[in-house]
N, C-alpha and C. Protein backbone atom coordinates (compact mmCIF):
# COMPACT_ATOMS: atom_id res chain seq x y z
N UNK A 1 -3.65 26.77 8.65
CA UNK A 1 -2.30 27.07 8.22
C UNK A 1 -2.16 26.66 6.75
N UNK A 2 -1.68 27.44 5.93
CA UNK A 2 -1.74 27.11 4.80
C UNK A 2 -0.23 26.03 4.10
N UNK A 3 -0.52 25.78 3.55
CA UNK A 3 0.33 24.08 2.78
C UNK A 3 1.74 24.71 2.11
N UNK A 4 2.93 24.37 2.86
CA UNK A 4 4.02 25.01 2.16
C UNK A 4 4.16 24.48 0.85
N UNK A 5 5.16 25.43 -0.12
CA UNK A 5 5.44 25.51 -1.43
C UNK A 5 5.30 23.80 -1.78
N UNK A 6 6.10 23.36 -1.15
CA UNK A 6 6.75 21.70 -1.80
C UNK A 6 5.73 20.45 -1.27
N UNK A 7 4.68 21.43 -0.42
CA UNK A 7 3.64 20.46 -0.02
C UNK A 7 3.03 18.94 -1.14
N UNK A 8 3.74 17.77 -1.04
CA UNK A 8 2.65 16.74 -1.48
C UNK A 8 1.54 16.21 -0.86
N UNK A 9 0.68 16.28 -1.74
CA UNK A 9 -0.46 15.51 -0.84
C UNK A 9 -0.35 14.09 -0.28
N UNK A 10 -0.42 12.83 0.51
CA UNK A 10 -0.15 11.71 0.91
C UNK A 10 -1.40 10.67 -0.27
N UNK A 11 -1.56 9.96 -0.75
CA UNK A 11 -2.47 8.89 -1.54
C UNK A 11 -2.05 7.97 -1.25
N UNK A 12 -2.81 6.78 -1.06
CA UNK A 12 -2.44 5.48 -0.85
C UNK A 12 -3.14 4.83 -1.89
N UNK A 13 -2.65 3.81 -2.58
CA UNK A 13 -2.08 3.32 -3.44
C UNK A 13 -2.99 1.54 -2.99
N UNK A 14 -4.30 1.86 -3.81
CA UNK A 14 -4.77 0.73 -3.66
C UNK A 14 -5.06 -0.31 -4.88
N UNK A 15 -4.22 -1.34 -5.62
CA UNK A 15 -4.23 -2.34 -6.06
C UNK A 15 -4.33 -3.28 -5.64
N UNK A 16 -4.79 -4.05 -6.65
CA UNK A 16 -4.02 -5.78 -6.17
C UNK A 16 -2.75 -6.21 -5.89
N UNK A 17 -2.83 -7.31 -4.94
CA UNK A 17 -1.39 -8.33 -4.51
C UNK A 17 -1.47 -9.36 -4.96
N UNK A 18 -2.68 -9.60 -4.51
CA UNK A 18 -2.69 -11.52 -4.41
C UNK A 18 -3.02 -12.02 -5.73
N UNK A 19 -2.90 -13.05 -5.89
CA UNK A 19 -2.77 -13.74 -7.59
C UNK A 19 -1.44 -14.43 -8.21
N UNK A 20 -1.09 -12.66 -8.63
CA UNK A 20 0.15 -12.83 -9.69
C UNK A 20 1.21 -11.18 -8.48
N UNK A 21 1.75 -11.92 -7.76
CA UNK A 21 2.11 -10.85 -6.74
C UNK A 21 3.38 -10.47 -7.26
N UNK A 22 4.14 -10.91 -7.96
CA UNK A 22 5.43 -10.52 -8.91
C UNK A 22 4.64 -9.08 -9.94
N UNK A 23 4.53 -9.92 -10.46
CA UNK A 23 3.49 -8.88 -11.79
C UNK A 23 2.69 -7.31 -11.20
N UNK A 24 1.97 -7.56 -9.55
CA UNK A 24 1.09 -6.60 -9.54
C UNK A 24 1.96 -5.67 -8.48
N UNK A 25 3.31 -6.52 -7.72
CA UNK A 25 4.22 -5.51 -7.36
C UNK A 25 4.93 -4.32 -8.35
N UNK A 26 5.30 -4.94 -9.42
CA UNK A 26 5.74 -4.56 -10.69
C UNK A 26 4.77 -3.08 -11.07
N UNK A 27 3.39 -3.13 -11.00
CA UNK A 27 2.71 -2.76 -11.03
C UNK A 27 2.18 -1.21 -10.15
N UNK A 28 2.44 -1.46 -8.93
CA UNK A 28 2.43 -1.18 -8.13
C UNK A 28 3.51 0.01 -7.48
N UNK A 29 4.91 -0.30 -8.15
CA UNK A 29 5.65 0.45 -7.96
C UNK A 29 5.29 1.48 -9.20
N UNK A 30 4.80 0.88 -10.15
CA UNK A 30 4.77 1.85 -11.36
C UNK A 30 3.91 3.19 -11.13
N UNK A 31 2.46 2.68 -10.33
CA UNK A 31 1.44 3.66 -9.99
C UNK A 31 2.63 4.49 -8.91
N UNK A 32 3.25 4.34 -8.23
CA UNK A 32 3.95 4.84 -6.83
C UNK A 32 4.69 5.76 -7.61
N UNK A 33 5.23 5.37 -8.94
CA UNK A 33 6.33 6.67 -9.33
C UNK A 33 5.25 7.60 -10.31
N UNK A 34 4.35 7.50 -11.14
CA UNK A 34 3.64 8.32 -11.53
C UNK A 34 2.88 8.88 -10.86
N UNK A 35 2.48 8.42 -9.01
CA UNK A 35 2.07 9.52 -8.13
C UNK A 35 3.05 10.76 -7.95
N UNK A 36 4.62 10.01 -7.75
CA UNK A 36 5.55 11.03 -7.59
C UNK A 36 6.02 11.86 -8.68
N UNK A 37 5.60 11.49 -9.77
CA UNK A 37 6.19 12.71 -10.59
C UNK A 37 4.72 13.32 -10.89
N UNK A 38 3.81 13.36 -10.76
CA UNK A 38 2.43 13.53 -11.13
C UNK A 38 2.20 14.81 -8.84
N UNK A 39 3.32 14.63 -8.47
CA UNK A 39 3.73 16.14 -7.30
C UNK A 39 2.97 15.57 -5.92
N UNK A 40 2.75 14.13 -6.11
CA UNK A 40 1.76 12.77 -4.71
C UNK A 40 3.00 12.61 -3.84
N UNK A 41 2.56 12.08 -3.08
CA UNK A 41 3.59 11.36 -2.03
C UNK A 41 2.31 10.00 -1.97
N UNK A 42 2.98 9.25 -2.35
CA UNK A 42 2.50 7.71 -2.47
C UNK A 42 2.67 7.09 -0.94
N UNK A 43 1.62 6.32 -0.91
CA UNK A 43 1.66 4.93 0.47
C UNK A 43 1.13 3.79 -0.29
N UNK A 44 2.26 3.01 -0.42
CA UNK A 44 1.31 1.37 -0.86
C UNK A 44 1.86 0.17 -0.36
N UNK A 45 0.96 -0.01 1.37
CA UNK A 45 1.30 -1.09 2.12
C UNK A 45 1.75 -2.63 1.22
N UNK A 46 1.13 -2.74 0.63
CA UNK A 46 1.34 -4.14 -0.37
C UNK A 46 3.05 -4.12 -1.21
N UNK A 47 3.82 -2.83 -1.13
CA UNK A 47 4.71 -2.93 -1.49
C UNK A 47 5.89 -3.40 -0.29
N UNK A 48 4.76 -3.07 0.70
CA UNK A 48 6.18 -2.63 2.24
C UNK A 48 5.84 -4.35 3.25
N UNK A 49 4.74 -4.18 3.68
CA UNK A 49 4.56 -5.59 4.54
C UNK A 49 4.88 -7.18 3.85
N UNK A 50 4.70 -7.05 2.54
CA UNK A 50 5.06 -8.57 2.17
C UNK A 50 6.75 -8.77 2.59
N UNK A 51 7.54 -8.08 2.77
CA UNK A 51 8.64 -7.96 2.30
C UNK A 51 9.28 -8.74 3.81
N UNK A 52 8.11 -8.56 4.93
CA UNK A 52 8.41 -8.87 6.05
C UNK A 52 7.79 -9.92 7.24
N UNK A 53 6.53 -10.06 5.90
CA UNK A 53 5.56 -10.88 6.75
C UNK A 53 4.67 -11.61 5.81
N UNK A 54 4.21 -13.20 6.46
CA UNK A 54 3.44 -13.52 5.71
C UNK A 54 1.90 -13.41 5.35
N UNK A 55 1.82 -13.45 4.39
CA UNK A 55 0.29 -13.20 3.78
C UNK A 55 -0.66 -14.38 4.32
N UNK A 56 0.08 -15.75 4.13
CA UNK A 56 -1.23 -16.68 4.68
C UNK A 56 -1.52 -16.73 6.17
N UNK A 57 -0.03 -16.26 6.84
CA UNK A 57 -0.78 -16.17 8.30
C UNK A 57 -0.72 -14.97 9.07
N UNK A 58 -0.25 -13.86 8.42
CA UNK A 58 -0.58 -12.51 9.13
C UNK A 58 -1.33 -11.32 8.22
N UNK A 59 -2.18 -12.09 7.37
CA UNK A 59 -2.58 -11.31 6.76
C UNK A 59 -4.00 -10.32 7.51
N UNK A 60 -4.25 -10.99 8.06
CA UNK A 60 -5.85 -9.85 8.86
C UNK A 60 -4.62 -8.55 9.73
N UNK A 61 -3.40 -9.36 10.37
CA UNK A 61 -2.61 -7.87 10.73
C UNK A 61 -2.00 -6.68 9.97
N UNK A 62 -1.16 -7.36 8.90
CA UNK A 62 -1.40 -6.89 7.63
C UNK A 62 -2.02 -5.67 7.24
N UNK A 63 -3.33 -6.25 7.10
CA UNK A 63 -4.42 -5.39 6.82
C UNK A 63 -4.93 -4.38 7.52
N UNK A 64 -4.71 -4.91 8.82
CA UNK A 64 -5.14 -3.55 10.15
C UNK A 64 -3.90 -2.58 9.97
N UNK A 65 -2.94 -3.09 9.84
CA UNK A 65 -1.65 -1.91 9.90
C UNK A 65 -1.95 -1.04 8.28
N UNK A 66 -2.42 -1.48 6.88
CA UNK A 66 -2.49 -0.79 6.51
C UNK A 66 -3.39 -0.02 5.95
N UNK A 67 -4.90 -0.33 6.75
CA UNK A 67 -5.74 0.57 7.27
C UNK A 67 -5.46 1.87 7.76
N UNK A 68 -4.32 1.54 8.93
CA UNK A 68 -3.84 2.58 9.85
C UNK A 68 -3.24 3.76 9.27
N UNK A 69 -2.39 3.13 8.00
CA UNK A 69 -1.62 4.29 6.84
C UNK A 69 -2.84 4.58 6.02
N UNK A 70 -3.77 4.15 5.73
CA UNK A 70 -4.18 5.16 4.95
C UNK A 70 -5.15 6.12 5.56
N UNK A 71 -5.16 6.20 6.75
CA UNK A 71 -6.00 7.04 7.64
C UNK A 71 -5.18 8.09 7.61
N UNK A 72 -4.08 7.78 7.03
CA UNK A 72 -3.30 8.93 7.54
C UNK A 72 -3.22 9.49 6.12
N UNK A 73 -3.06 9.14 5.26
CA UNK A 73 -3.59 9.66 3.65
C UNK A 73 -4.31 10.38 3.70
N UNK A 74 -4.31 11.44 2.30
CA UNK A 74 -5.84 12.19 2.38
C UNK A 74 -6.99 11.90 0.96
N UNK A 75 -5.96 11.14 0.33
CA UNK A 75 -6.69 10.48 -0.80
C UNK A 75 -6.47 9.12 -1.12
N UNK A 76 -7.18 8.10 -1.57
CA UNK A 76 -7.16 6.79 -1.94
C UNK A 76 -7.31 6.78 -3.47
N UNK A 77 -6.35 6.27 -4.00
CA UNK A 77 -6.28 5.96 -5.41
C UNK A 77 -6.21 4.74 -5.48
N UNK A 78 -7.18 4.09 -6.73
CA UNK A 78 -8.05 2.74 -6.80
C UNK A 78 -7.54 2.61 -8.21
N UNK A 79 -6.74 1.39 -8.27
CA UNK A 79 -6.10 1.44 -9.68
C UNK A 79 -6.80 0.04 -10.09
N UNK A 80 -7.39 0.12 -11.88
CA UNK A 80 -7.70 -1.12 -12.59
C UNK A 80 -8.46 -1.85 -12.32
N UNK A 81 -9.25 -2.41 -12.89
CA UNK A 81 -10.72 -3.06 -12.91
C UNK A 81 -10.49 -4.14 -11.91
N UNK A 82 -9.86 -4.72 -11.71
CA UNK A 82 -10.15 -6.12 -10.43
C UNK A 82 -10.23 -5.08 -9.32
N UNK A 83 -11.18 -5.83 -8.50
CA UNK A 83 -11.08 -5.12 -7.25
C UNK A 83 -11.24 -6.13 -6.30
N UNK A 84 -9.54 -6.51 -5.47
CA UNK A 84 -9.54 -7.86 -4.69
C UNK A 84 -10.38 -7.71 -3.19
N UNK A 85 -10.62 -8.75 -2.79
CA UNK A 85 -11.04 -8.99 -1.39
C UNK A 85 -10.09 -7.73 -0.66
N UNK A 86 -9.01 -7.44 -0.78
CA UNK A 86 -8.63 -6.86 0.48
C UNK A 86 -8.48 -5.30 0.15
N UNK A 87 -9.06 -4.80 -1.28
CA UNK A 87 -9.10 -3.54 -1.81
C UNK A 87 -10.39 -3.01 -1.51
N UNK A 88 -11.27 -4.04 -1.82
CA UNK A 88 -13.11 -3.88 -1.00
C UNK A 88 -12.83 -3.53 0.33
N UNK A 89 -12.24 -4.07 1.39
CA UNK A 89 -12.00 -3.71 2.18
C UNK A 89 -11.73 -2.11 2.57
N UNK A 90 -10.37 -1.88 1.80
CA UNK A 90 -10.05 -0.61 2.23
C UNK A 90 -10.60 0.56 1.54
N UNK A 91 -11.79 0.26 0.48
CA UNK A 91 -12.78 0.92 -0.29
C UNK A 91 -13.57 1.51 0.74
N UNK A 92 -13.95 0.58 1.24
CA UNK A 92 -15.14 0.27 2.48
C UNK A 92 -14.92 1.26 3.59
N UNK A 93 -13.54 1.31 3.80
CA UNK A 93 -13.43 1.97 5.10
C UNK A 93 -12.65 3.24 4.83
N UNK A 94 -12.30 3.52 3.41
CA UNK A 94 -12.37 4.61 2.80
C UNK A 94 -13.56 5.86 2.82
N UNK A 95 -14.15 5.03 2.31
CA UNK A 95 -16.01 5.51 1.93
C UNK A 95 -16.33 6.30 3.65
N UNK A 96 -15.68 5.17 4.52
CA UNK A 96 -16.46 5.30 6.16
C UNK A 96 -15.84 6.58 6.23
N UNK A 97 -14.67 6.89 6.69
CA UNK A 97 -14.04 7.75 6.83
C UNK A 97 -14.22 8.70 5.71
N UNK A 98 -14.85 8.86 4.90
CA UNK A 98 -15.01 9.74 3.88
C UNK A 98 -13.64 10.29 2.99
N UNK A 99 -12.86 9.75 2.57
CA UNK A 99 -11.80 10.41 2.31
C UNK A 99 -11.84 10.46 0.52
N UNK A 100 -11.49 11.11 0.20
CA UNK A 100 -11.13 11.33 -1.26
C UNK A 100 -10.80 10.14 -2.17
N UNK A 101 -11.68 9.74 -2.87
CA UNK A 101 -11.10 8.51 -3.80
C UNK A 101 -11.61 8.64 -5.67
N UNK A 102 -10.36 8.42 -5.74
CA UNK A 102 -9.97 8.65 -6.89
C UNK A 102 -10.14 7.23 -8.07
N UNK A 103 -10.13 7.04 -8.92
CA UNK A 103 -10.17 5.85 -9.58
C UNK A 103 -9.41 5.99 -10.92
N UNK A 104 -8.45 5.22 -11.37
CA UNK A 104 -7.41 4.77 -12.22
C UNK A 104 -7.65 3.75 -13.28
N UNK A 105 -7.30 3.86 -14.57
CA UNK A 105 -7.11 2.34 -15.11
C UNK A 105 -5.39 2.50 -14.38
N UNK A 106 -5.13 0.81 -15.64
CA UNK A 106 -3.43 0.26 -15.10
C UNK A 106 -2.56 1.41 -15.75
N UNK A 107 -3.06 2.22 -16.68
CA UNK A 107 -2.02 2.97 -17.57
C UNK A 107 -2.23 4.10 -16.69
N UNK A 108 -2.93 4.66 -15.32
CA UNK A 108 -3.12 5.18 -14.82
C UNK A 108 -3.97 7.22 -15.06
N UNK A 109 -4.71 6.54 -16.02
CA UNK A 109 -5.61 7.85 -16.80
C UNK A 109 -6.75 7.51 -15.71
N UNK A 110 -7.18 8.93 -15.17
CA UNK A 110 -7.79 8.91 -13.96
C UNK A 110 -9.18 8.65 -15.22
N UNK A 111 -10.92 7.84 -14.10
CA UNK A 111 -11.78 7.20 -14.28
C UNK A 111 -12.68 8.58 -14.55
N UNK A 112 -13.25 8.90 -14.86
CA UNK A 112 -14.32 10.20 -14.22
C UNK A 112 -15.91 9.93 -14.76
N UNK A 113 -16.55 9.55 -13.40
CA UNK A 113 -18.02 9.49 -13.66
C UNK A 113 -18.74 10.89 -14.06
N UNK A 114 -19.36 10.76 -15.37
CA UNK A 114 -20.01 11.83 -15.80
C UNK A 114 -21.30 11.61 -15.28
């Protein structure tokens, strides 16, 4: 079936949290609106679960729930040279699932291996 007119594609939205989590939320929302005007429909669990749960003790659930969203993505966008413990992760199981990944600096000019 082919993709109506206003079709966005879904990307999830993989940065850092942990550190400086003010700063890389900040951050974070920024990549989320240049997916949306750039015609994406953004997912970036790190903006949505802190808001409701904690990191030092629900963080492995956390992480399974937003595994679960980006399965449902069809591309992974990998923003800026750190790449935290829990971005390896969803690299990892990106890669497994084979899905489309993309790579970003912070000013968000896509990476391209020649």
């Amino acid at each position: 079936m082919p993709k109506r007119k206003n079709y966005r594609t879904m990307v999830y939205i993989c940065s850092p949290f942990l550190g400086d989590e003010a700063g890389n939320i900040e951050k974070a929302k920024y990549y989320c609106r240049v997916a949306v005007d750039r015609g994406f429909m953004p997912v970036a669990s790190h903006l949505l679960y802190p808001q409701f749960m904690d990191d030092l003790t629900e963080r492995e659930v956390a992480m399974q729930m937003a595994l679960v969203l980006m399965g449902k993505c069809e591309e992974v966008w990998v923003i800026g040279k750190t790449i935290s413990a829990g971005m390896a992760i969803e690299i990892e199981q990106a890669e497994y699932w084979h899905k489309r990944i993309r790579y970003f600096d912070e000013q968000m000019k896509e990476l391209i291996d020649d």
